[in-house]
PDB file of N, CA and C in Angstrom:
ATOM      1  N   UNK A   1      15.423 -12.786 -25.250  1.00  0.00           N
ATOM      2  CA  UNK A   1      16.617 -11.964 -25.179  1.00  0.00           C
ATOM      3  C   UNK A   1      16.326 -10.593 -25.770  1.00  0.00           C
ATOM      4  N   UNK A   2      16.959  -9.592 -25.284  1.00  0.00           N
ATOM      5  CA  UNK A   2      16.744  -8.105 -25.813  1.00  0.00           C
ATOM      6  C   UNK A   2      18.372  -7.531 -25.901  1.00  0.00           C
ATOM      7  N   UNK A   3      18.451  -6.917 -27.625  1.00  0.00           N
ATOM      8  CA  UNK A   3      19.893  -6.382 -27.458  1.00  0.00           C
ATOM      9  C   UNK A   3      19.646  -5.051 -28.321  1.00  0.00           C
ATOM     10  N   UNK A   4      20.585  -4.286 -27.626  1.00  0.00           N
ATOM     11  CA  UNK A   4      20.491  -2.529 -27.486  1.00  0.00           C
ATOM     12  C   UNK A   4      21.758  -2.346 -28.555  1.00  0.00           C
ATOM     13  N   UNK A   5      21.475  -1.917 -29.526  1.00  0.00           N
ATOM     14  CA  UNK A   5      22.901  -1.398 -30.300  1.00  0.00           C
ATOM     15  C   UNK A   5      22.790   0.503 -29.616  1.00  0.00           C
ATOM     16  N   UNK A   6      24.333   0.646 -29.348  1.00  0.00           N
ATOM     17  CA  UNK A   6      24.673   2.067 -28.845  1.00  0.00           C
ATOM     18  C   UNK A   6      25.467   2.421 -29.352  1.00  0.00           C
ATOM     19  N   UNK A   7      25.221   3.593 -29.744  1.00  0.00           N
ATOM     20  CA  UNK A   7      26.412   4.804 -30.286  1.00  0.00           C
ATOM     21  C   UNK A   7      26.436   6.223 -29.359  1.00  0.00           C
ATOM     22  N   UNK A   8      27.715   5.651 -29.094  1.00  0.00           N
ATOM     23  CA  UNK A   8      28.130   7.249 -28.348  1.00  0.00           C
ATOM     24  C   UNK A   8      26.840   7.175 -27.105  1.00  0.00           C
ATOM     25  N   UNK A   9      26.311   6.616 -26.660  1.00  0.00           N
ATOM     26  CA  UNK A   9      25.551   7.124 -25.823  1.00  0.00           C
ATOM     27  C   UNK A   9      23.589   6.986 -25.943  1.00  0.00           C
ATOM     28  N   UNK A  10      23.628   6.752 -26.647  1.00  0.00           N
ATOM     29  CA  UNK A  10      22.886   7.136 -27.871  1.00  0.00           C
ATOM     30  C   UNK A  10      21.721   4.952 -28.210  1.00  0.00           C
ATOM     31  N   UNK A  11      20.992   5.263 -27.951  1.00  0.00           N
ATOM     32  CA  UNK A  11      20.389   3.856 -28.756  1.00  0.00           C
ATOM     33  C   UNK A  11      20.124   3.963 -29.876  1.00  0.00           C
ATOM     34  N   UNK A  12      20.430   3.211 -30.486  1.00  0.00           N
ATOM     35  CA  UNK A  12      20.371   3.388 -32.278  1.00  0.00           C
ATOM     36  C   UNK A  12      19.336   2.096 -32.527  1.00  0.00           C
ATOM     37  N   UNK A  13      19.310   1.071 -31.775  1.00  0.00           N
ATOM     38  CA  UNK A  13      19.006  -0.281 -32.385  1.00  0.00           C
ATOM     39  C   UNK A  13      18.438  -1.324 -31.280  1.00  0.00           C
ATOM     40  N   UNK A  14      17.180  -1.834 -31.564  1.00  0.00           N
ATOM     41  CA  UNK A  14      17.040  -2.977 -30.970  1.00  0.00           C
ATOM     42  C   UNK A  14      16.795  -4.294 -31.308  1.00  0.00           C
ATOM     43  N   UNK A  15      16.576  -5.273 -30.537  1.00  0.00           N
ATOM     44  CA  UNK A  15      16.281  -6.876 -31.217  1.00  0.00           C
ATOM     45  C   UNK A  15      15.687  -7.624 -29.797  1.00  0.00           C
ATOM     46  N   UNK A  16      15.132  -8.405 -30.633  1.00  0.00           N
ATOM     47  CA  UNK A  16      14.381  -9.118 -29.323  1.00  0.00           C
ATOM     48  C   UNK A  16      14.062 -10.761 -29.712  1.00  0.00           C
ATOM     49  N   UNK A  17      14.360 -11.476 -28.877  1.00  0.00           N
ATOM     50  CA  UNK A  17      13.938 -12.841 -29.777  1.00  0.00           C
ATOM     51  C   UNK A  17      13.312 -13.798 -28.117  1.00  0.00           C
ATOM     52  N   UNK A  18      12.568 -14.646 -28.940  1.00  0.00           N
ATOM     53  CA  UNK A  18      11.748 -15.536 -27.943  1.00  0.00           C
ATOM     54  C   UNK A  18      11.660 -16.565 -28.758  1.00  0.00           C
ATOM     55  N   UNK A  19      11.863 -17.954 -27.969  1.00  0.00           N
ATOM     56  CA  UNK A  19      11.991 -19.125 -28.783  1.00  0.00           C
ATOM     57  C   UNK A  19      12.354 -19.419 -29.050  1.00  0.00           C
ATOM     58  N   UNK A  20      12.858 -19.778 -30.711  1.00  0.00           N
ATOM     59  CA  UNK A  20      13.332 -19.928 -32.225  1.00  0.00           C
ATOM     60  C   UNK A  20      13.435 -18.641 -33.048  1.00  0.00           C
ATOM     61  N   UNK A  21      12.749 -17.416 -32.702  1.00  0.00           N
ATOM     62  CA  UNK A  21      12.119 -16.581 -33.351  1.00  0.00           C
ATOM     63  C   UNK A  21      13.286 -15.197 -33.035  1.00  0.00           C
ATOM     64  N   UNK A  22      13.499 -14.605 -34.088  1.00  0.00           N
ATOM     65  CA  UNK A  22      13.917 -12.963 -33.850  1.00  0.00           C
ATOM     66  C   UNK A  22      12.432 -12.739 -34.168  1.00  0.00           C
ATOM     67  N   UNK A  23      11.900 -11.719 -33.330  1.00  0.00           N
ATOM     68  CA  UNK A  23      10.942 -11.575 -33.036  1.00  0.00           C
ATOM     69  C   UNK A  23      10.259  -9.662 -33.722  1.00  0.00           C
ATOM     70  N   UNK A  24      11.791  -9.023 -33.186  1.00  0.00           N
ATOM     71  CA  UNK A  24      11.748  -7.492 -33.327  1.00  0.00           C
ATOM     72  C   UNK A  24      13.356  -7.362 -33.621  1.00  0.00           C
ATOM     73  N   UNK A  25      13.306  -6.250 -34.708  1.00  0.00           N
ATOM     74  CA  UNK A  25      14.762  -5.905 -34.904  1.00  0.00           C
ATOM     75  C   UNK A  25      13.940  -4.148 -35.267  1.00  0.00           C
ATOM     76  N   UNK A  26      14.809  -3.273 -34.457  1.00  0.00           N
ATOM     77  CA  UNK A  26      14.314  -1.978 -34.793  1.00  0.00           C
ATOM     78  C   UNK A  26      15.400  -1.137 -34.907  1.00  0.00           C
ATOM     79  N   UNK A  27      15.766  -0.438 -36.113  1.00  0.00           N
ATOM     80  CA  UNK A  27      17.286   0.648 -36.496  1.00  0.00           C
ATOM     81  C   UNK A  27      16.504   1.929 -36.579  1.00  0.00           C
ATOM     82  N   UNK A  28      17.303   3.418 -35.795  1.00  0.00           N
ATOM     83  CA  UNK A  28      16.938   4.395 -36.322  1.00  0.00           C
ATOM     84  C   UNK A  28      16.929   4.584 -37.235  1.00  0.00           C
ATOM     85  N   UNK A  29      16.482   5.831 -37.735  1.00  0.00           N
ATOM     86  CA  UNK A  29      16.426   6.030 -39.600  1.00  0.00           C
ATOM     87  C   UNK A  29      17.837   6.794 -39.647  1.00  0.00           C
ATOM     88  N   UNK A  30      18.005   7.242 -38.865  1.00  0.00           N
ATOM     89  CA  UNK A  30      19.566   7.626 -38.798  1.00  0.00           C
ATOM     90  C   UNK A  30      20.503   6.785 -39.103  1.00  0.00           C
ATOM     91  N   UNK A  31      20.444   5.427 -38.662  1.00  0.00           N
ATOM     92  CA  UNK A  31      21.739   4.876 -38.175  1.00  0.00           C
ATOM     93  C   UNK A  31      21.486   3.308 -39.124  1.00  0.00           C
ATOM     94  N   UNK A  32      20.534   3.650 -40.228  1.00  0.00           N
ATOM     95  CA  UNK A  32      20.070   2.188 -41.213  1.00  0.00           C
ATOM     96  C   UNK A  32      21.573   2.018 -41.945  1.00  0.00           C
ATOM     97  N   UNK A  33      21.431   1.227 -42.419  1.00  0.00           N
ATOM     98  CA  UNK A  33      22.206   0.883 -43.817  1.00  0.00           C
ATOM     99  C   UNK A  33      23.980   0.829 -43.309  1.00  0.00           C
ATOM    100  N   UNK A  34      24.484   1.314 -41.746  1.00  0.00           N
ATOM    101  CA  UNK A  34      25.331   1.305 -41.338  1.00  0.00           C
ATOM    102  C   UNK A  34      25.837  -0.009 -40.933  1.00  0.00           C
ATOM    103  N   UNK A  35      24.801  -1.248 -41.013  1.00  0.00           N
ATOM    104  CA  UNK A  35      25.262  -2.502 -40.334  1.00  0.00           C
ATOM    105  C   UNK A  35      24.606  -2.760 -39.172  1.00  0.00           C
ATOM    106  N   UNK A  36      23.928  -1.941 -38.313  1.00  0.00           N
ATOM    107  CA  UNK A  36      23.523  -1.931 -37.325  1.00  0.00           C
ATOM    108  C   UNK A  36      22.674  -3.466 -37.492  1.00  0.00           C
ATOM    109  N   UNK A  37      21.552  -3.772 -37.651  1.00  0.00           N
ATOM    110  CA  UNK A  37      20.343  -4.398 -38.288  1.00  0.00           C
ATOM    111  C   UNK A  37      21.390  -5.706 -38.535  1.00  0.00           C
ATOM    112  N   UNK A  38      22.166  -5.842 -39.616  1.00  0.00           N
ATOM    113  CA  UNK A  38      23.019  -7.048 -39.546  1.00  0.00           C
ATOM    114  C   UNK A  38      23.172  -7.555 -38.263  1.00  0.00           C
ATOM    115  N   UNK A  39      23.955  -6.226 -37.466  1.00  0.00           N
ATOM    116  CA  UNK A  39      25.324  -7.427 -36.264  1.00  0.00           C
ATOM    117  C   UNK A  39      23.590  -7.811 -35.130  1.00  0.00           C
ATOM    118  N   UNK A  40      22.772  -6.238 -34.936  1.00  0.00           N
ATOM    119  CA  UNK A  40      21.692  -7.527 -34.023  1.00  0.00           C
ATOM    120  C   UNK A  40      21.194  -8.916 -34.713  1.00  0.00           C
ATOM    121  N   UNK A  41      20.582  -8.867 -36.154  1.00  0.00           N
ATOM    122  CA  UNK A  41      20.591 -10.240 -36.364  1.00  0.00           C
ATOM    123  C   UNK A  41      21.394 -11.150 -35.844  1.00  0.00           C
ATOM    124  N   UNK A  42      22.861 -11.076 -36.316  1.00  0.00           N
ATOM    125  CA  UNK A  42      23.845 -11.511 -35.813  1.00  0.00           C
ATOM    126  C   UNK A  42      23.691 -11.983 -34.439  1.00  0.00           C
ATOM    127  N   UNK A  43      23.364 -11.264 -33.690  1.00  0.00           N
ATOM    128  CA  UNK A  43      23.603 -11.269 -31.991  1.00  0.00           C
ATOM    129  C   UNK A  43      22.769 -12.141 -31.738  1.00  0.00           C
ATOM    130  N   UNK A  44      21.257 -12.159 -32.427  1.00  0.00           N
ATOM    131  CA  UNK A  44      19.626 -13.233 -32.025  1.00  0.00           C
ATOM    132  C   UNK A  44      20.301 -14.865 -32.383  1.00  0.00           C
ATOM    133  N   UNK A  45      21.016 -14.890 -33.748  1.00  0.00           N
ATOM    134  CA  UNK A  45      20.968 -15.818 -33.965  1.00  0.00           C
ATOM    135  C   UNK A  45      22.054 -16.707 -33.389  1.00  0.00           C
ATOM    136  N   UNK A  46      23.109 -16.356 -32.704  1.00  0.00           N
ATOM    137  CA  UNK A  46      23.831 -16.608 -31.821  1.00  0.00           C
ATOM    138  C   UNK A  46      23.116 -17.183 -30.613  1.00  0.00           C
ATOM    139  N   UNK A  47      22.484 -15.937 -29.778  1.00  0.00           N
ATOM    140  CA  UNK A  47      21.668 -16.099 -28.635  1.00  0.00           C
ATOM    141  C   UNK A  47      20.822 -17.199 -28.542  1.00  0.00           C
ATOM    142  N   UNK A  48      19.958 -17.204 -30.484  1.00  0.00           N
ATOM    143  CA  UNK A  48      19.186 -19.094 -30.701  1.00  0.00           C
ATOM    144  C   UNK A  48      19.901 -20.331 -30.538  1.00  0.00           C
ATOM    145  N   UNK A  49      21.126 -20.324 -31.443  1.00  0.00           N
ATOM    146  CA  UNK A  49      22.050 -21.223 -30.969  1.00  0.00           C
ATOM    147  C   UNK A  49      22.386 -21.648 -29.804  1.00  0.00           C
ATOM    148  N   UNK A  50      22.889 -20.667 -29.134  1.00  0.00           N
ATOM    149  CA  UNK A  50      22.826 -21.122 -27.661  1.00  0.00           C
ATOM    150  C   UNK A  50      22.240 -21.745 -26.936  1.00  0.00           C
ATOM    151  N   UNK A  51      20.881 -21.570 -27.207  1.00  0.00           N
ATOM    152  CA  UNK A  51      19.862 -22.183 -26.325  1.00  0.00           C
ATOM    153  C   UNK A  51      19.438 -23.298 -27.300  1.00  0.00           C
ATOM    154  N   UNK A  52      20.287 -24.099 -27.952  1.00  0.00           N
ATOM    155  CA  UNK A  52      19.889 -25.089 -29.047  1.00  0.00           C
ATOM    156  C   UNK A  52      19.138 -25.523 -30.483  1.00  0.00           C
ATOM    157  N   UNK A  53      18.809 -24.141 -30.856  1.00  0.00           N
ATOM    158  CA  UNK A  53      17.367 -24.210 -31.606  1.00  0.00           C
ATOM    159  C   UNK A  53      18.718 -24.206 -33.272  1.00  0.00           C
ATOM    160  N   UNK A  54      18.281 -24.848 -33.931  1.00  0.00           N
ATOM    161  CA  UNK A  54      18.785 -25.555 -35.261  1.00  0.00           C
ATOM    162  C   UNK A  54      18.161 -24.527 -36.713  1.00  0.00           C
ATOM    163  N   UNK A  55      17.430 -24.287 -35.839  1.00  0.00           N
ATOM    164  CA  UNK A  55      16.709 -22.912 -36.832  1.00  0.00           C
ATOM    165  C   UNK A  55      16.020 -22.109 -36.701  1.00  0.00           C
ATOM    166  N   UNK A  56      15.944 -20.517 -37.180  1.00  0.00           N
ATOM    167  CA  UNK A  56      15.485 -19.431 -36.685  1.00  0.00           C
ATOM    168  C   UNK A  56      14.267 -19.069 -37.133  1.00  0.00           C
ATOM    169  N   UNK A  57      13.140 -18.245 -37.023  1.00  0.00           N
ATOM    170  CA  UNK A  57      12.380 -17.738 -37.770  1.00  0.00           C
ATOM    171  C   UNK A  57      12.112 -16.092 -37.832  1.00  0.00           C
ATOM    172  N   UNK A  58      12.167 -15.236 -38.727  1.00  0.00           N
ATOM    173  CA  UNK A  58      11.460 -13.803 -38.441  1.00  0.00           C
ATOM    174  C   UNK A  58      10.391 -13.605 -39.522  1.00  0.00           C
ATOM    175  N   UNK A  59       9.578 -12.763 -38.766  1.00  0.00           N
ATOM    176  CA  UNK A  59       8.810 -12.283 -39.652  1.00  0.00           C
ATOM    177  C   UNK A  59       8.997 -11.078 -39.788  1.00  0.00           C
ATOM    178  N   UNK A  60       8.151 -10.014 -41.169  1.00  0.00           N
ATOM    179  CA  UNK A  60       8.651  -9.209 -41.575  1.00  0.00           C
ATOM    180  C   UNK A  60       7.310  -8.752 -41.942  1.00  0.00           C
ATOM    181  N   UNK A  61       6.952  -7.648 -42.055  1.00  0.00           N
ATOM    182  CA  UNK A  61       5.532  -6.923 -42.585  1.00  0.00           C
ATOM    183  C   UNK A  61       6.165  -6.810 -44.040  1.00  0.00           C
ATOM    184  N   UNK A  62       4.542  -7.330 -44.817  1.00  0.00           N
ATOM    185  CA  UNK A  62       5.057  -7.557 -46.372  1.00  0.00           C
ATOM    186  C   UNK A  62       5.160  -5.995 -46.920  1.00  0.00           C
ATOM    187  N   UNK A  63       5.022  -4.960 -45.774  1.00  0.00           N
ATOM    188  CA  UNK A  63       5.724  -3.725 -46.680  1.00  0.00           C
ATOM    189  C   UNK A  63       6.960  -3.265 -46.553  1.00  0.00           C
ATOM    190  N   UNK A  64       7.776  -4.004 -45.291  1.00  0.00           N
ATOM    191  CA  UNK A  64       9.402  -3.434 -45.088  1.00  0.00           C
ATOM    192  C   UNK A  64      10.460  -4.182 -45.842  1.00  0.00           C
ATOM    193  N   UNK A  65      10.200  -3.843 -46.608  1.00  0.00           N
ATOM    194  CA  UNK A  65      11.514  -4.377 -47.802  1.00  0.00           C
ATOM    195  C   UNK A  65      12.795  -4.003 -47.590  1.00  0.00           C
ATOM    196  N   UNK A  66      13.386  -2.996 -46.438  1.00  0.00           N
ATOM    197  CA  UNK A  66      14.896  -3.273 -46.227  1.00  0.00           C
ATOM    198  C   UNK A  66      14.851  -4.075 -45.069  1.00  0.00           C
ATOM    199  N   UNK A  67      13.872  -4.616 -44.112  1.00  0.00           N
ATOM    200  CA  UNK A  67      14.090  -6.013 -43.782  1.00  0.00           C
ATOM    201  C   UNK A  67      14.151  -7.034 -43.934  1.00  0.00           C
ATOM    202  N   UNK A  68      13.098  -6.784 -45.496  1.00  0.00           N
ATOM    203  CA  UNK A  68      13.333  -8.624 -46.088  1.00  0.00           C
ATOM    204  C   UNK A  68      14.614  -8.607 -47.063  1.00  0.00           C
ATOM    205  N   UNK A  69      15.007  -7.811 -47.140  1.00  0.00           N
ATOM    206  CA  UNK A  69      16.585  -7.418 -47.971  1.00  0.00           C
ATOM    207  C   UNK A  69      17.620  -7.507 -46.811  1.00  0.00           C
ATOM    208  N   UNK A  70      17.463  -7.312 -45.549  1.00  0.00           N
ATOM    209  CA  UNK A  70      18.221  -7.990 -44.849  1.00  0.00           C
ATOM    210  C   UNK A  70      18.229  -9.005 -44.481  1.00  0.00           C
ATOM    211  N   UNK A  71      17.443  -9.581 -44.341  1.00  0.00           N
ATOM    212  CA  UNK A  71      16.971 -11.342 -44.011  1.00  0.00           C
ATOM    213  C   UNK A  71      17.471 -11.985 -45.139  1.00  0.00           C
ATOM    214  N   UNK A  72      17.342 -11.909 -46.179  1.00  0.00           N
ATOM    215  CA  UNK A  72      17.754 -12.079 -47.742  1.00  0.00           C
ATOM    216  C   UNK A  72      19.401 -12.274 -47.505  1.00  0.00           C
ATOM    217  N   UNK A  73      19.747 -10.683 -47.268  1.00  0.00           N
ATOM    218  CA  UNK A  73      21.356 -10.822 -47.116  1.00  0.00           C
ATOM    219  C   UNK A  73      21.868 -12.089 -46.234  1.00  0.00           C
ATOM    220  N   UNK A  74      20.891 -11.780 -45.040  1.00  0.00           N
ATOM    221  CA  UNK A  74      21.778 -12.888 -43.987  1.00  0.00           C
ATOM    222  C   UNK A  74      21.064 -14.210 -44.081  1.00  0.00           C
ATOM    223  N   UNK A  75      20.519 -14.708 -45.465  1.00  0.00           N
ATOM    224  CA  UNK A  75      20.485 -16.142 -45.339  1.00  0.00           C
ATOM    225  C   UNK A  75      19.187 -17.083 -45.267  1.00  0.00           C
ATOM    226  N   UNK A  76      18.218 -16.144 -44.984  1.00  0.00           N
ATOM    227  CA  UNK A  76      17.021 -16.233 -44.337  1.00  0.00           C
ATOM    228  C   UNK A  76      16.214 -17.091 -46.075  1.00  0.00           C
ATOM    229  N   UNK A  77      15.252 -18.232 -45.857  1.00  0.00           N
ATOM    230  CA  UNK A  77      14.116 -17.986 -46.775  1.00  0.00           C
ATOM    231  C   UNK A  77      12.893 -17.900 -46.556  1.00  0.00           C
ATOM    232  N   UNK A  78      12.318 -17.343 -47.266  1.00  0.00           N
ATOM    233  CA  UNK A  78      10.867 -16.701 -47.149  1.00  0.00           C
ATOM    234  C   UNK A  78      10.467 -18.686 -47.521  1.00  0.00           C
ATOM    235  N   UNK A  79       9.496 -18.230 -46.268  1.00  0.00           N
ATOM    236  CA  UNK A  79       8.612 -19.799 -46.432  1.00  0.00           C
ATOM    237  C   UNK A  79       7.204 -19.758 -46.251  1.00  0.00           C
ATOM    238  N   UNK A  80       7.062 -18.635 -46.188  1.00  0.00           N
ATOM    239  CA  UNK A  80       5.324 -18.730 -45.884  1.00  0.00           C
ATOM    240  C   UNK A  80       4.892 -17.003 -46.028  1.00  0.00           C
ATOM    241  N   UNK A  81       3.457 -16.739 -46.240  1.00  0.00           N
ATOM    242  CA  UNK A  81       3.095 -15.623 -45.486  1.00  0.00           C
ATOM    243  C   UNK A  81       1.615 -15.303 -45.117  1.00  0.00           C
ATOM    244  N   UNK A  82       1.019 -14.129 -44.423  1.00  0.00           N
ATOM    245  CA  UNK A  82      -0.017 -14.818 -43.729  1.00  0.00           C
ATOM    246  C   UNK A  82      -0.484 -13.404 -43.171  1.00  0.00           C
ATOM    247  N   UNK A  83      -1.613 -12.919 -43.098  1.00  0.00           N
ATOM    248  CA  UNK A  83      -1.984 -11.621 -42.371  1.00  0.00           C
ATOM    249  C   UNK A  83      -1.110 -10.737 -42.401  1.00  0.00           C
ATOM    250  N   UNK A  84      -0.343 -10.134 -43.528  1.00  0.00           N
ATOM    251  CA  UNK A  84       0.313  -8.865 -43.921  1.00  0.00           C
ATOM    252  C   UNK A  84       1.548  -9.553 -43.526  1.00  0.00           C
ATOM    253  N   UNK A  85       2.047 -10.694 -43.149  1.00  0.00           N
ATOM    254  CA  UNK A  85       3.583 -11.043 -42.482  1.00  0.00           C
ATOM    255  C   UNK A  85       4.203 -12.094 -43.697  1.00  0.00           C
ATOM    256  N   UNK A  86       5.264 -11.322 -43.842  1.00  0.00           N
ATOM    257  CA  UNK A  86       5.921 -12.792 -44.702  1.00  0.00           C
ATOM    258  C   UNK A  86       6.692 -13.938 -43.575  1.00  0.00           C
ATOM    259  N   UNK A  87       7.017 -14.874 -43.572  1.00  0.00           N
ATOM    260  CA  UNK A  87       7.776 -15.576 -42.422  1.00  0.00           C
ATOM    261  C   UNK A  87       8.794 -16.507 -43.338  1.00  0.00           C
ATOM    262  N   UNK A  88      10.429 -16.066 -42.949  1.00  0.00           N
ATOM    263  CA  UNK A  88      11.111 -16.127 -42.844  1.00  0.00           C
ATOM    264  C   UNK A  88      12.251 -17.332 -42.052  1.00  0.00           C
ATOM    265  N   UNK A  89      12.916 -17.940 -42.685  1.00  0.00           N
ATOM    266  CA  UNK A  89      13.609 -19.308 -41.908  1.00  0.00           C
ATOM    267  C   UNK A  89      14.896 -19.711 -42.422  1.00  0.00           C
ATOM    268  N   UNK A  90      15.626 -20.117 -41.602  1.00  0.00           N
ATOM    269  CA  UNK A  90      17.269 -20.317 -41.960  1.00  0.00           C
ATOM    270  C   UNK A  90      17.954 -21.189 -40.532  1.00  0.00           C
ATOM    271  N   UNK A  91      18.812 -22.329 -41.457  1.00  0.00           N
ATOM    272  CA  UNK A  91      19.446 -23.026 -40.536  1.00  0.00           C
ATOM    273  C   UNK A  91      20.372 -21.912 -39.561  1.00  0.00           C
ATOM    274  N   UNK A  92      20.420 -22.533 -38.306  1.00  0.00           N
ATOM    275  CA  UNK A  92      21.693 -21.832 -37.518  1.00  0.00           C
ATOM    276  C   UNK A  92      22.859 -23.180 -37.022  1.00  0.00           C
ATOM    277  N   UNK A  93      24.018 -22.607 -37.291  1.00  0.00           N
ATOM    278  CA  UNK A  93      24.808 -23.900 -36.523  1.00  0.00           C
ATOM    279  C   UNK A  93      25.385 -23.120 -35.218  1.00  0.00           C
ATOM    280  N   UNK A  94      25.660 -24.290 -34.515  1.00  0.00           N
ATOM    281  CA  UNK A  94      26.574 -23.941 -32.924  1.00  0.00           C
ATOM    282  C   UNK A  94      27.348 -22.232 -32.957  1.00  0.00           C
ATOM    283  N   UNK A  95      27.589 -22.208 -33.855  1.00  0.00           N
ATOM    284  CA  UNK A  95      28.406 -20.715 -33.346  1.00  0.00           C
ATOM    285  C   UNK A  95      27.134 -19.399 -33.562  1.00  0.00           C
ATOM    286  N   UNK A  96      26.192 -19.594 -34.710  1.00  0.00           N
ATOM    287  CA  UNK A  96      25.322 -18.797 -35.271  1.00  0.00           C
ATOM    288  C   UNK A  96      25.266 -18.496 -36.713  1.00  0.00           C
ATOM    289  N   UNK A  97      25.692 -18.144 -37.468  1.00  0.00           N
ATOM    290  CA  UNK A  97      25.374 -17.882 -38.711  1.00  0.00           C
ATOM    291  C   UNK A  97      25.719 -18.662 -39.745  1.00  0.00           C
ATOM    292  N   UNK A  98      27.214 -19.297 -39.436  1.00  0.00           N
ATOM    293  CA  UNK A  98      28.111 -20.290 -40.124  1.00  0.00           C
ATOM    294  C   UNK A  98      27.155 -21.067 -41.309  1.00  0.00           C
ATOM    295  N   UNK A  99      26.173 -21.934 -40.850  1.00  0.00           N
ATOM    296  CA  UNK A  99      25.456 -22.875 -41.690  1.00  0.00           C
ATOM    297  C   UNK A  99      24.102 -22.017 -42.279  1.00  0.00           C
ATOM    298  N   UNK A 100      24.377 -22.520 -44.404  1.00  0.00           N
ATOM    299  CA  UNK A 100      23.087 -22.039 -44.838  1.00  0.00           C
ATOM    300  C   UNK A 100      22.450 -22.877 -44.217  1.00  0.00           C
ATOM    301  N   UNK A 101      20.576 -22.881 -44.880  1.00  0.00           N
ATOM    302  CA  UNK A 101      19.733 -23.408 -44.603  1.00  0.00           C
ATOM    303  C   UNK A 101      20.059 -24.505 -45.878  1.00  0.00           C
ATOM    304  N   UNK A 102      19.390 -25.853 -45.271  1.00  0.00           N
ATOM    305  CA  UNK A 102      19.524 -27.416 -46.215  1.00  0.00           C
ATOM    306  C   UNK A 102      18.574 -27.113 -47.240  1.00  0.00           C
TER     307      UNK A 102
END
């Protein structure tokens, strides 16, 4: 799945997920810290649900720390890491975000 956050016209934001996995989440530097980055999470982990998957994974380069501060926010735990990537995991229930991880 691929989702486009837009303003005014304007792409501010993307996300991309395959699998189980949010895969890519990308915010202008303009348009960070506005929520953007949340609601696509939001949107992947929905989109996982849908297609049945009980739990998500992202990874994160161990130098972007307002992504692992968003993953953090929305629930996510760091479970592993591995060639510069931390990897990231959290239950999803039927609607998407509703359920922490057990």
């Amino acid at each position: 799945n691929v989702f486009v956050a837009i303003d005014r016209s304007e792409v501010v934001g993307i996300a991309l997920t395959s699998s189980n996995c949010v895969d890519l989440v990308f915010v202008s530097k303009r348009h960070r810290r506005r929520g953007v980055g949340t609601l696509l999470v939001r949107y992947c982990l929905l989109a996982l649900s849908r297609k049945g998957f009980k739990f998500a994974q992202a990874g994160c380069e161990t130098d972007n720390e307002e992504f692992a501060e968003l993953l953090t926010k929305l629930e996510f735990e760091a479970i592993g890491v591995g060639q510069g990537v931390h990897v990231y995991s959290r239950a999803i229930a039927s609607g998407g975000l509703a359920q922490k991880p057990a």
